[in-house]
C-alpha atoms as a PDB file:
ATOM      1  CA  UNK A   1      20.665 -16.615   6.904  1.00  0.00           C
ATOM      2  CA  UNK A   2      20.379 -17.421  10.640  1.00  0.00           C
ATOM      3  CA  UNK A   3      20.202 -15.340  12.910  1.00  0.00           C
ATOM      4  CA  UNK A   4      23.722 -14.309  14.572  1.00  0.00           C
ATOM      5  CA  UNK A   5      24.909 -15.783  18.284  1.00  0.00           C
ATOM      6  CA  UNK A   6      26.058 -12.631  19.495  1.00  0.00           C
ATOM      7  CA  UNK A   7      23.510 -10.441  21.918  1.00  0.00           C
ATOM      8  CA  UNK A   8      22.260  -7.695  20.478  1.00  0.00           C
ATOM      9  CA  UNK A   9      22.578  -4.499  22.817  1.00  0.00           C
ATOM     10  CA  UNK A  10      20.015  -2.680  21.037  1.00  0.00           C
ATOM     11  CA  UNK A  11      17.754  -5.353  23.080  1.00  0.00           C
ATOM     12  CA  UNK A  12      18.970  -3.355  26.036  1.00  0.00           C
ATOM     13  CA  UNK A  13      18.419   0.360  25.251  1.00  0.00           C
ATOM     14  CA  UNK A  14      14.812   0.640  26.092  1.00  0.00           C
ATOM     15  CA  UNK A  15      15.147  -0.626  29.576  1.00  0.00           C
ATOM     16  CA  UNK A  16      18.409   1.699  30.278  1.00  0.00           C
ATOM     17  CA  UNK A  17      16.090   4.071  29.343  1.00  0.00           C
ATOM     18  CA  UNK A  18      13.415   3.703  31.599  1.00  0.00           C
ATOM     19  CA  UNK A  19      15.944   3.006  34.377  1.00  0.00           C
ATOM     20  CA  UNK A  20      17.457   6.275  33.710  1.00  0.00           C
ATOM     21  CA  UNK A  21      14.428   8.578  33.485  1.00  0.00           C
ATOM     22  CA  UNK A  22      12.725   7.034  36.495  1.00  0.00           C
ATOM     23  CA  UNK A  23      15.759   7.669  38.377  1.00  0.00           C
ATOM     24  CA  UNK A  24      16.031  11.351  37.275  1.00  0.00           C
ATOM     25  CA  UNK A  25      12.327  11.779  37.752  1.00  0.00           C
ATOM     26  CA  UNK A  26      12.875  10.580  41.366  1.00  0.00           C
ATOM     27  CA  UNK A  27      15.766  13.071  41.604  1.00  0.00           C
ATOM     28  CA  UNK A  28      13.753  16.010  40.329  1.00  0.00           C
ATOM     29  CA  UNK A  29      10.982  14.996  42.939  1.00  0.00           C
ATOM     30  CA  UNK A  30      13.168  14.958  45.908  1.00  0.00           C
ATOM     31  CA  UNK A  31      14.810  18.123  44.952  1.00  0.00           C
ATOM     32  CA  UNK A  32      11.869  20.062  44.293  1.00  0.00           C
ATOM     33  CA  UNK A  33      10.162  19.253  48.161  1.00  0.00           C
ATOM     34  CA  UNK A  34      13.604  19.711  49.449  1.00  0.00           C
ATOM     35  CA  UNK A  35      13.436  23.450  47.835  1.00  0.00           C
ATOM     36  CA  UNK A  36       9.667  23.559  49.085  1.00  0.00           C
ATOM     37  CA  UNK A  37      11.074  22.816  52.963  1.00  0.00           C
ATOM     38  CA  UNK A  38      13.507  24.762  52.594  1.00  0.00           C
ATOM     39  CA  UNK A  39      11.291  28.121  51.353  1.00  0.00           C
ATOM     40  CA  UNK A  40       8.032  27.569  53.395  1.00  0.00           C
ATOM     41  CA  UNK A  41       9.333  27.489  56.796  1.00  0.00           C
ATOM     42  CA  UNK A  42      11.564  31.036  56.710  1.00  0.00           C
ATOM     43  CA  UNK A  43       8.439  32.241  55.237  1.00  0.00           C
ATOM     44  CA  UNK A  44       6.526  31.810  58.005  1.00  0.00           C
ATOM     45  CA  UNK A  45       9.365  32.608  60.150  1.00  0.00           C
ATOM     46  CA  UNK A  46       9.629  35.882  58.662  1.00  0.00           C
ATOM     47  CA  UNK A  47       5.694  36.474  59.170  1.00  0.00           C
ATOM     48  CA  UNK A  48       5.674  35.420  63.013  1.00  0.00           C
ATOM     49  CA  UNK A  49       8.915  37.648  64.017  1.00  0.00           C
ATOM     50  CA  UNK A  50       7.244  40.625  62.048  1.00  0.00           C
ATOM     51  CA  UNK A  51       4.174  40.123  63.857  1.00  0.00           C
ATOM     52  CA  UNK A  52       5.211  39.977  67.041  1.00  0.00           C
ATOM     53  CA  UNK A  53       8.258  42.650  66.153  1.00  0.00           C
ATOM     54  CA  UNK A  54       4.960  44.697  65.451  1.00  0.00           C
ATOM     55  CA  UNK A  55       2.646  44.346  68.424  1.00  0.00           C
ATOM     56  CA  UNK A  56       6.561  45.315  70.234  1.00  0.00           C
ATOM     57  CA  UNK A  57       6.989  48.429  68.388  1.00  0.00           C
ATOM     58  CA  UNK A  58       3.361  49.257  68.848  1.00  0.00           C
ATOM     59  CA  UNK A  59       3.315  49.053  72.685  1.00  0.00           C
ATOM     60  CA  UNK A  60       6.990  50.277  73.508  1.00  0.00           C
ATOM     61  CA  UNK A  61       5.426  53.881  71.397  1.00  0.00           C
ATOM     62  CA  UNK A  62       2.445  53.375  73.743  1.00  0.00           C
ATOM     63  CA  UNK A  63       4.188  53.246  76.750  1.00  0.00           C
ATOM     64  CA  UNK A  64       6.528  55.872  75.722  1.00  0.00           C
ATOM     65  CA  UNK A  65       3.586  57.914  75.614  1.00  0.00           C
ATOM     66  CA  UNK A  66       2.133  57.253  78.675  1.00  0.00           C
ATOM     67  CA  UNK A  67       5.263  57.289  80.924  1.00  0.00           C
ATOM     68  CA  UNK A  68       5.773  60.694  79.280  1.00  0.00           C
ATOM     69  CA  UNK A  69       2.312  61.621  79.891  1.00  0.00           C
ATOM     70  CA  UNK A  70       2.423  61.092  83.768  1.00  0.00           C
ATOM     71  CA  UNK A  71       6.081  59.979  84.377  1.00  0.00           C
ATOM     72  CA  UNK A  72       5.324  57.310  87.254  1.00  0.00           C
ATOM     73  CA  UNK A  73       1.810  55.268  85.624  1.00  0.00           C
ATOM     74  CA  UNK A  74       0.844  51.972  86.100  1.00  0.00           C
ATOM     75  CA  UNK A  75      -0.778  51.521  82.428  1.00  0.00           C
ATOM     76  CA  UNK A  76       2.499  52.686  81.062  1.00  0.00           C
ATOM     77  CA  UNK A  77       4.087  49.617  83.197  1.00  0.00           C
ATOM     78  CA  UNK A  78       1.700  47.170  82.112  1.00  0.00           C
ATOM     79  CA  UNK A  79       2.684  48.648  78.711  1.00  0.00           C
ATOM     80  CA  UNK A  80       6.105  47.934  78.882  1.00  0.00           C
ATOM     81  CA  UNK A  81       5.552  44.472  80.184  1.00  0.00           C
ATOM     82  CA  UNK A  82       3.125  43.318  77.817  1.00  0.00           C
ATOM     83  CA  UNK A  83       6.064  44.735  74.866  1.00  0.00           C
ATOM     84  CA  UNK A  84       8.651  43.035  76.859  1.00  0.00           C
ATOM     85  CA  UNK A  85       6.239  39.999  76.761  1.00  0.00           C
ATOM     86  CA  UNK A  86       6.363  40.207  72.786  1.00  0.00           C
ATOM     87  CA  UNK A  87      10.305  40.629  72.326  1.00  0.00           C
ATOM     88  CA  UNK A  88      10.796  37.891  74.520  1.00  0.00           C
ATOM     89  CA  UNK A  89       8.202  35.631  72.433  1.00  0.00           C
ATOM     90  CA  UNK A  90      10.351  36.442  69.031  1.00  0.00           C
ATOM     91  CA  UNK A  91      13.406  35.969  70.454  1.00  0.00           C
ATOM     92  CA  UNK A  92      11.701  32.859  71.613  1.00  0.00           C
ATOM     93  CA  UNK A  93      10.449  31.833  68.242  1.00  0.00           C
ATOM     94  CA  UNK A  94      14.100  32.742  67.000  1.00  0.00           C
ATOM     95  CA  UNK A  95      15.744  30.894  69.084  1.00  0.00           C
ATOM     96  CA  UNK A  96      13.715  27.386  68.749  1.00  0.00           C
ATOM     97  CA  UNK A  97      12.790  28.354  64.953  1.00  0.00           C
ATOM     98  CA  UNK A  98      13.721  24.514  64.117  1.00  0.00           C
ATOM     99  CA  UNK A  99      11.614  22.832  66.212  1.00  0.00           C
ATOM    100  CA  UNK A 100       8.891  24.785  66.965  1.00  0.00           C
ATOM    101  CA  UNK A 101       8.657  26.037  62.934  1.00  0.00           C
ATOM    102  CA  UNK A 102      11.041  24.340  60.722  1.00  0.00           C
ATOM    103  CA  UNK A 103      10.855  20.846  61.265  1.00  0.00           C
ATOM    104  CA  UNK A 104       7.191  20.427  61.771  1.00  0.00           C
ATOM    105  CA  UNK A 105       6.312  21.942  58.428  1.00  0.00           C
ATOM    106  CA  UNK A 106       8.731  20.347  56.492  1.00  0.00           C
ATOM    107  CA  UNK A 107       7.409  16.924  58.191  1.00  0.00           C
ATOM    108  CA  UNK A 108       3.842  17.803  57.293  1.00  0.00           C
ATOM    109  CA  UNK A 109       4.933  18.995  53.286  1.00  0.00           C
ATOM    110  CA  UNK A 110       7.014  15.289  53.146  1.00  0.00           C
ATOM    111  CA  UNK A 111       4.118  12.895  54.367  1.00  0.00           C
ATOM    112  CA  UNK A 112       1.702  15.030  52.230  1.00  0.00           C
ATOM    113  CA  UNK A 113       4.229  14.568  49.076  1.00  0.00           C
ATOM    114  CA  UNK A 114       3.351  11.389  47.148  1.00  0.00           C
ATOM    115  CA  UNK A 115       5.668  10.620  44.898  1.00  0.00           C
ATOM    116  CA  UNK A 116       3.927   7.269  43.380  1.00  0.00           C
ATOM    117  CA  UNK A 117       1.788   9.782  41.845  1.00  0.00           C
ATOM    118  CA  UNK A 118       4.310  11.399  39.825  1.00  0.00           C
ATOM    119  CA  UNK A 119       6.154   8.125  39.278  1.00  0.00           C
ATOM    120  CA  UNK A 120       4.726   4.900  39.755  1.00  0.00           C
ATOM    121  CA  UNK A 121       7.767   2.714  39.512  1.00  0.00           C
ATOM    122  CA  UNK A 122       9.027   5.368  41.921  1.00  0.00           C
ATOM    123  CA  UNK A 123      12.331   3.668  43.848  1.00  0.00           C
ATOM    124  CA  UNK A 124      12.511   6.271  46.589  1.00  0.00           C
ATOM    125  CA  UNK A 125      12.344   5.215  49.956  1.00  0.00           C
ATOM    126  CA  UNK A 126      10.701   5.783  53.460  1.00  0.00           C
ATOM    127  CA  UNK A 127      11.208   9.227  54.153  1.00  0.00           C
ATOM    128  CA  UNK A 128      10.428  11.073  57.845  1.00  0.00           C
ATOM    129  CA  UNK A 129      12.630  14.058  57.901  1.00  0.00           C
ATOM    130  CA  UNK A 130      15.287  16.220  56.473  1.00  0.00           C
ATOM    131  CA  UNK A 131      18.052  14.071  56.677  1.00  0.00           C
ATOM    132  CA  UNK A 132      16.260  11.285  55.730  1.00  0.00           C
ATOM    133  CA  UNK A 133      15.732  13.661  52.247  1.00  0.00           C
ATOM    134  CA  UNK A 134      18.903  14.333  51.816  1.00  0.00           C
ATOM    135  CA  UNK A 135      20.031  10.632  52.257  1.00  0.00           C
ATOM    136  CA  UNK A 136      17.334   9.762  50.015  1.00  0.00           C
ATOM    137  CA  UNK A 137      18.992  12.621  47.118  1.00  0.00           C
ATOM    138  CA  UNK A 138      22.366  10.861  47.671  1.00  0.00           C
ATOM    139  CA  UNK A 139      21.559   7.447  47.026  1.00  0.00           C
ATOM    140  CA  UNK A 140      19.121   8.729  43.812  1.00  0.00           C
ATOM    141  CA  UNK A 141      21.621  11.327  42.749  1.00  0.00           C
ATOM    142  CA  UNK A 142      24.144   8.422  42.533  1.00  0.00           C
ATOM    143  CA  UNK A 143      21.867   5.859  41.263  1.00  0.00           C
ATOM    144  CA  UNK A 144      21.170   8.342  38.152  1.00  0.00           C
ATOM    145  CA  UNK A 145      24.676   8.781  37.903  1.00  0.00           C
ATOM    146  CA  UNK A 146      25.554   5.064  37.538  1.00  0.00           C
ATOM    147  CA  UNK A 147      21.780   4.224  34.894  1.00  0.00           C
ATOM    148  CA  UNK A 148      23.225   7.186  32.976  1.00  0.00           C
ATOM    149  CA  UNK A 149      26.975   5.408  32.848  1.00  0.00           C
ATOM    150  CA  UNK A 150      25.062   2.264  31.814  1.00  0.00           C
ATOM    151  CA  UNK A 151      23.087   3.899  29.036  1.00  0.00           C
ATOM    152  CA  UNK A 152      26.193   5.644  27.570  1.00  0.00           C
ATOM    153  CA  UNK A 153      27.819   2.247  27.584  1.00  0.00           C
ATOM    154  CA  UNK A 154      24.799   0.661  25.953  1.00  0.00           C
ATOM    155  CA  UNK A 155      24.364   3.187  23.585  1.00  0.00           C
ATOM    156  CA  UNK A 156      28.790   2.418  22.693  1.00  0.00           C
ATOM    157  CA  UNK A 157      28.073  -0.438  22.553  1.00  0.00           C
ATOM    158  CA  UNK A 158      24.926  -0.358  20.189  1.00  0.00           C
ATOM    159  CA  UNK A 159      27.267   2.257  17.600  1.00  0.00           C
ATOM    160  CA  UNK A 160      29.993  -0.832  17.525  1.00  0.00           C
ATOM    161  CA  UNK A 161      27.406  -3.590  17.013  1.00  0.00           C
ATOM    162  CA  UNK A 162      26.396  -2.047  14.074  1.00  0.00           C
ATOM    163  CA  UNK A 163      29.939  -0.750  12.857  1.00  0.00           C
ATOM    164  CA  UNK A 164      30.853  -1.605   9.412  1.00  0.00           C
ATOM    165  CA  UNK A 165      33.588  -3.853  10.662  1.00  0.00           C
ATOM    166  CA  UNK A 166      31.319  -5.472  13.507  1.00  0.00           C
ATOM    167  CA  UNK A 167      28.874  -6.496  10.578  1.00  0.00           C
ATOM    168  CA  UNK A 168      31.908  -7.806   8.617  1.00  0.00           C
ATOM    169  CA  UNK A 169      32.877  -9.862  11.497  1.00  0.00           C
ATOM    170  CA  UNK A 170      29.629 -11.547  12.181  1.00  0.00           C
ATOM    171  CA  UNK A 171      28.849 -11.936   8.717  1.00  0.00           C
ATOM    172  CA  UNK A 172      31.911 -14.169   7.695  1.00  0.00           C
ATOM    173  CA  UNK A 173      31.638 -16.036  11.392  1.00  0.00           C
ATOM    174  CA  UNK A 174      28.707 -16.546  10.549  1.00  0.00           C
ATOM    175  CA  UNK A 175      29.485 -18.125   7.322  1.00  0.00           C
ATOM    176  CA  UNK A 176      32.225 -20.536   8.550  1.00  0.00           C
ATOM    177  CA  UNK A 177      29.936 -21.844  10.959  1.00  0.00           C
ATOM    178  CA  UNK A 178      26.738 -22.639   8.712  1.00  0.00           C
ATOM    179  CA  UNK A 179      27.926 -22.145   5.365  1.00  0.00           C
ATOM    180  CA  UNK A 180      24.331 -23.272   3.790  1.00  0.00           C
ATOM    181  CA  UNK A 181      22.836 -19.878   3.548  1.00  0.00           C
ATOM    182  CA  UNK A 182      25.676 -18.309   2.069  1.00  0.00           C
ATOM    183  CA  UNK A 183      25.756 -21.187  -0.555  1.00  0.00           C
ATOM    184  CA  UNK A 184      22.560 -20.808  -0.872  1.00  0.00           C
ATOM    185  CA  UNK A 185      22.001 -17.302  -1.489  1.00  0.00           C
ATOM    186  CA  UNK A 186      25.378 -17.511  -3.993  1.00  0.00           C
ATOM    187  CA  UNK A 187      23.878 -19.763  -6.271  1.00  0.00           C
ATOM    188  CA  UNK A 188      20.806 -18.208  -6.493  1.00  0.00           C
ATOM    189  CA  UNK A 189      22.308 -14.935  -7.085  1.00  0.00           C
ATOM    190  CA  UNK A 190      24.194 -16.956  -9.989  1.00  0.00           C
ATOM    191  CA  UNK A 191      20.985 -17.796 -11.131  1.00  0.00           C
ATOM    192  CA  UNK A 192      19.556 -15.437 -11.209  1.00  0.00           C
ATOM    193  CA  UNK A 193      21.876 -13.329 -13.138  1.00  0.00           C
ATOM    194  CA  UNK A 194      22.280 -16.113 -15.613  1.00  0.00           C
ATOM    195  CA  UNK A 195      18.674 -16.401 -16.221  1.00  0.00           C
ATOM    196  CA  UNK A 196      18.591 -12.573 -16.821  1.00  0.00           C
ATOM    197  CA  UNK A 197      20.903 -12.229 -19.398  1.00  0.00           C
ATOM    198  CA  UNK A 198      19.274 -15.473 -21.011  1.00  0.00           C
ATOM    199  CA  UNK A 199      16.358 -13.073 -21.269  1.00  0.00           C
ATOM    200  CA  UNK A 200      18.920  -9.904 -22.556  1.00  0.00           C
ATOM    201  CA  UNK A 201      19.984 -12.464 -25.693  1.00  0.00           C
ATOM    202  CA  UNK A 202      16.765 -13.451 -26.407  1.00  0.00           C
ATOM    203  CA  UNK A 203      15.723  -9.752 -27.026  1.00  0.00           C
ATOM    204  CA  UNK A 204      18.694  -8.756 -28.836  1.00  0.00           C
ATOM    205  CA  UNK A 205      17.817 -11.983 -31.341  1.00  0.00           C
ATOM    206  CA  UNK A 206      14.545 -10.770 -31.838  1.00  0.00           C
END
């Protein structure tokens, strides 16, 4: 028998399947350096303001000491100063934390992140900053969404193909449109039976 007209959707699985797992692949990329930027940076933070909170505790004792030493001293002044100096440089730090800490290193750990080389058929696009990451998440995020709705509806659409009354369908369609096979394979079922139970009387005679 022929083959039948109708399009198979089974043809169509293996490519909704690659279109969804390159899409969550690119997902789980851009989510993972967006977790990276978003850990590195107060790390450091935290390590610069506890440095200089440091060298600020250490002098302000120092110059405690010295003022009480000699109540009126200039090296308890220049102590003071220089701890002044230090406070100033956190708060500093603080204040400017995203462009003098945050946004540099999360520059440097995106243009060092190649995603081709987790994905080849990657399908994410230029990305600079931040925001440009978080665009980027958006669009795959939804993109995933919609290959995902796409596979389901393949996969629906594969289970009613190959439903007892799809098969049904197609099979009589089939034979009202080129009845030859069917007549065809009829007779030489009939033929086939008749020719075996030739055989059947034959042994029963013997």
């Amino acid at each position: 028998m022929s083959d039948y007209n109708e399009a198979n959707p089974f043809d169509d699985l293996p490519k909704q399947i690659k279109a969804y797992l390159n899409s969550k692949v690119d997902l789980i990329s851009l989510l993972t350096i967006k977790k990276i930027g978003q850990l590195i940076p107060p790390m450091v933070m935290g390590f610069l303001i506890a440095f200089t909170l440091l060298f600020f505790t250490f002098f302000i004792s120092y110059s405690f000491i010295q003022w009480y030493t000699d109540y009126v001293g200039k090296s308890s002044t220049a102590s003071l100063i220089v701890s002044g100096f230090y406070l100033l440089l956190s708060l500093f730090i603080y204040i400017f934390r995203k462009s003098l800490i945050y946004n540099p290193i999360q520059k440097n750990i995106i243009s060092e992140f190649k995603f081709k080389n987790i994905n080849k058929e990657s399908e994410i696009g230029e990305i600079e900053n931040f925001s440009d990451l978080n665009k980027e998440i958006d669009r795959i995020s939804k993109q995933s969404d919609d290959n995902e709705e796409c596979l389901n509806d393949n996969i629906d659409e594969i289970k009613e193909y190959y439903s007892f009354d799809a098969i049904k369908t197609r099979f009589i369609d089939e034979i009202f449109q080129n009845p030859k096979p069917a007549i065809s394979i009829i007779l030489q079922s009939i033929l086939t039976i008749s020719s075996f139970r030739k055989k059947i009387k034959k042994r029963k005679l013997k």
